[in-house]
C-alpha atoms as a PDB file:
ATOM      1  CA  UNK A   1       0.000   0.000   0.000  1.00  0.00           C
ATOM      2  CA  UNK A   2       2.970   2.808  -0.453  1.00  0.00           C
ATOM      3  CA  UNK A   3       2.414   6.030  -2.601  1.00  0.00           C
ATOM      4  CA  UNK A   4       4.344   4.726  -5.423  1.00  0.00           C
ATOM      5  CA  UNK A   5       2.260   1.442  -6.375  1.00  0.00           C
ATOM      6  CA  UNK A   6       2.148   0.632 -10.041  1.00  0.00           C
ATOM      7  CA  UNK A   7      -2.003   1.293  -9.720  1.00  0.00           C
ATOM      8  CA  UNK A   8      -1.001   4.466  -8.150  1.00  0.00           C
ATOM      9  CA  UNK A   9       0.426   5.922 -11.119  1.00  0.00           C
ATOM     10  CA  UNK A  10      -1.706   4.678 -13.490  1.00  0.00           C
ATOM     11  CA  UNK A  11      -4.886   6.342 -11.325  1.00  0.00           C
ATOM     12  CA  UNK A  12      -2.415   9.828 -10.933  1.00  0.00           C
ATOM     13  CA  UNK A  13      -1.184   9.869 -14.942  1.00  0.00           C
ATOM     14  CA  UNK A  14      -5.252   8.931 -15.910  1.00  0.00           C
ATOM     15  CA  UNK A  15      -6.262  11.835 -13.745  1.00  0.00           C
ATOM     16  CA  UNK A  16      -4.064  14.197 -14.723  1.00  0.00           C
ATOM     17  CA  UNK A  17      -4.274  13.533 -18.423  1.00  0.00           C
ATOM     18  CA  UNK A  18      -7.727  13.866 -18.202  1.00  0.00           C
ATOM     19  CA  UNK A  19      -7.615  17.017 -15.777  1.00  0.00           C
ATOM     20  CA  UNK A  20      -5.300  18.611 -18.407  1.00  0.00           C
ATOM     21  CA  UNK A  21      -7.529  17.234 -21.628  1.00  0.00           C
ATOM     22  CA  UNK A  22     -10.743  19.027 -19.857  1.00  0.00           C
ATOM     23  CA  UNK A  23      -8.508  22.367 -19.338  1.00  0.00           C
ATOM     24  CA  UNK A  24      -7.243  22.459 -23.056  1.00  0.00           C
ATOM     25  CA  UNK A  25     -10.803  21.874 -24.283  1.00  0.00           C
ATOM     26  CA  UNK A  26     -12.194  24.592 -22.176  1.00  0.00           C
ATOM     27  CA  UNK A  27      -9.793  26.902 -23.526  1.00  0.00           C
ATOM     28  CA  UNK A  28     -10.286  25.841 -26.900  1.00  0.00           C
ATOM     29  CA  UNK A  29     -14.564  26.141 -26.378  1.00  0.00           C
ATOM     30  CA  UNK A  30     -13.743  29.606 -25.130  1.00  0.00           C
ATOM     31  CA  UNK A  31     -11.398  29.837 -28.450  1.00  0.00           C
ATOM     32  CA  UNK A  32      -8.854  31.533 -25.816  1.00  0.00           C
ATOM     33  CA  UNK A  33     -10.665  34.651 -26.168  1.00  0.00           C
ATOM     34  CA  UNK A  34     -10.566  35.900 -22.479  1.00  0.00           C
ATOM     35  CA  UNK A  35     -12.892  39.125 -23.031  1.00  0.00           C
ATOM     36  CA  UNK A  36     -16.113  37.378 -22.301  1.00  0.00           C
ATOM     37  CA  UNK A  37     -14.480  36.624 -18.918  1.00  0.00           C
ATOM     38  CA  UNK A  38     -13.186  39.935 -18.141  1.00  0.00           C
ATOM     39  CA  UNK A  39     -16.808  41.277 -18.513  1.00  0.00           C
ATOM     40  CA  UNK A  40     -18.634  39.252 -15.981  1.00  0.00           C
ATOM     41  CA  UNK A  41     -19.467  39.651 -12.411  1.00  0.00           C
ATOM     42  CA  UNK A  42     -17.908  38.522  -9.814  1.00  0.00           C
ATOM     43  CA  UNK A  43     -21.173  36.376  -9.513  1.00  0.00           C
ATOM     44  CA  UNK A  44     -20.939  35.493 -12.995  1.00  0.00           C
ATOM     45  CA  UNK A  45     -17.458  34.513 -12.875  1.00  0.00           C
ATOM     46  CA  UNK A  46     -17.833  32.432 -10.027  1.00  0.00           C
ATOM     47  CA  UNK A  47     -20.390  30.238 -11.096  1.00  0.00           C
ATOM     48  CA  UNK A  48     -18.314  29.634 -14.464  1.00  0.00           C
ATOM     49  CA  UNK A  49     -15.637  28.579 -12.648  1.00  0.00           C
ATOM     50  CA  UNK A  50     -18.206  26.491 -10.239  1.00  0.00           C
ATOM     51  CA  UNK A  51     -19.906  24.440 -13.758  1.00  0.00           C
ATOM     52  CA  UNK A  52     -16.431  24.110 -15.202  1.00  0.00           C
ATOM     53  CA  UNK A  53     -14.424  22.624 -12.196  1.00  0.00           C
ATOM     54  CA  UNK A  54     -17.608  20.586 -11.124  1.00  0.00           C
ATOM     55  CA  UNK A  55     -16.471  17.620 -13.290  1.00  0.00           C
ATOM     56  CA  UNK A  56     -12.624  17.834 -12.249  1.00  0.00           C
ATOM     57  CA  UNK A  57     -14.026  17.146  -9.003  1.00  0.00           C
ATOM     58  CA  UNK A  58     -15.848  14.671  -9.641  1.00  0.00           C
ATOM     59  CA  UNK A  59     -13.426  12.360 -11.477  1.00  0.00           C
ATOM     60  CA  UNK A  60     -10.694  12.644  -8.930  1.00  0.00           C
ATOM     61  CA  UNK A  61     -13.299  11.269  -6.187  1.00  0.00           C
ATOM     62  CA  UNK A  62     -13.777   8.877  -8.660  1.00  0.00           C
ATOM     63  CA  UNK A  63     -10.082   8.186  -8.994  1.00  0.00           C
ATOM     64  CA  UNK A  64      -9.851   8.476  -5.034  1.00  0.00           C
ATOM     65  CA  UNK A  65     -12.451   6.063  -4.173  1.00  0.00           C
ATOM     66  CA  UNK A  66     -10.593   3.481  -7.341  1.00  0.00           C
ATOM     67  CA  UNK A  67      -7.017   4.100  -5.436  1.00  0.00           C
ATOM     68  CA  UNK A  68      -9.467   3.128  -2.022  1.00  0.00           C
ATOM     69  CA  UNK A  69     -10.739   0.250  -2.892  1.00  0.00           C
ATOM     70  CA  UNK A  70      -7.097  -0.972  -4.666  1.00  0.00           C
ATOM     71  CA  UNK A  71      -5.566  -0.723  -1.054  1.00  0.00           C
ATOM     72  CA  UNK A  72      -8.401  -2.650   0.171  1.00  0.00           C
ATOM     73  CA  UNK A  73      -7.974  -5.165  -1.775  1.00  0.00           C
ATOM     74  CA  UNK A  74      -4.672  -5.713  -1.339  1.00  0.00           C
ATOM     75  CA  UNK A  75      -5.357  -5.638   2.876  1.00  0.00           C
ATOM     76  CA  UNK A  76      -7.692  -8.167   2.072  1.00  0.00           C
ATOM     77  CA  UNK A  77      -5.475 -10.780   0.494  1.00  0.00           C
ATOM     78  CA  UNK A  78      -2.611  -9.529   3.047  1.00  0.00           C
ATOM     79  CA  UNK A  79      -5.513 -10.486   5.987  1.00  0.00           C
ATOM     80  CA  UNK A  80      -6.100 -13.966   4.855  1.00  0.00           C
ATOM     81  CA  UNK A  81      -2.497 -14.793   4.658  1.00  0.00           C
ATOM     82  CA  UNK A  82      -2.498 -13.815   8.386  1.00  0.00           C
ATOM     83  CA  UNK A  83      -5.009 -15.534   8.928  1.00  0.00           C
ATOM     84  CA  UNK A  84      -3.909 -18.755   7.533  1.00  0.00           C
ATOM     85  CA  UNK A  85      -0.451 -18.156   9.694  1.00  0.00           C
ATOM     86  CA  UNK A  86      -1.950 -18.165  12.839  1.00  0.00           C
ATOM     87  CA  UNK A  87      -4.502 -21.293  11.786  1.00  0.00           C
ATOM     88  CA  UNK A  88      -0.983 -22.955  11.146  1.00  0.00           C
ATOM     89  CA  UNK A  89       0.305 -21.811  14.669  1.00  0.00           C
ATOM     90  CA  UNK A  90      -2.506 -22.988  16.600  1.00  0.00           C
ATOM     91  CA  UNK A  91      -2.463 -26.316  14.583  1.00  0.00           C
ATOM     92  CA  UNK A  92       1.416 -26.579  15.575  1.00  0.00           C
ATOM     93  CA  UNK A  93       0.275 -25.072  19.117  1.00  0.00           C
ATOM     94  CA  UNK A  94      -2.303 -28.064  19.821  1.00  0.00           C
ATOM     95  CA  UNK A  95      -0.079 -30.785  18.415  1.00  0.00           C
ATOM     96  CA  UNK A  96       2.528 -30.079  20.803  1.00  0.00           C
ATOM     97  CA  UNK A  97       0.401 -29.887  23.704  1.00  0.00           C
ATOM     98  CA  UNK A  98      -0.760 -33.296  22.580  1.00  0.00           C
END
């Protein structure tokens, strides 16, 4: 379960290529003209940013919740192979008080 596990990565390099795909097609939407932005509200402005970061959010929950249930797998497996060890110590345990 350390930071730099290979599904790690892969969830970090997917989010961020997608983060940065979103931001370049934003731009490219608002054909880089930043006028219509310099005329708004603060309001206005705010809830732009609000509808446009909205899905951003949303995938790296996403992402979070895929890097969350990785670990748990992984504690899972690590748990039963515990569990099997001490099933072979008490086995070992009983046969010697035997």
């Amino acid at each position: 379960m350390s930071a730099t596990s290979s599904s790690f990565k892969h969830y970090i390099l997917l989010g961020l290529g997608l983060t940065f795909f979103w931001l370049f097609s934003i731009l490219f939407m608002l054909e880089l003209d930043l006028r219509l932005l310099q005329i708004m509200t603060p309001s206005e402005l705010g809830n732009v940013i609000y509808v446009l970061s909205a899905p951003l959010v949303f995938m790296w929950l996403a992402i979070g919740y895929l890097q969350i249930m990785d670990d748990y797998k992984k504690m899972q497996k690590e748990l039963v192979i515990l569990r099997q060890m001490f099933t072979d110590l008490k086995q070992r345990l009983d046969k010697m008080s035997d």
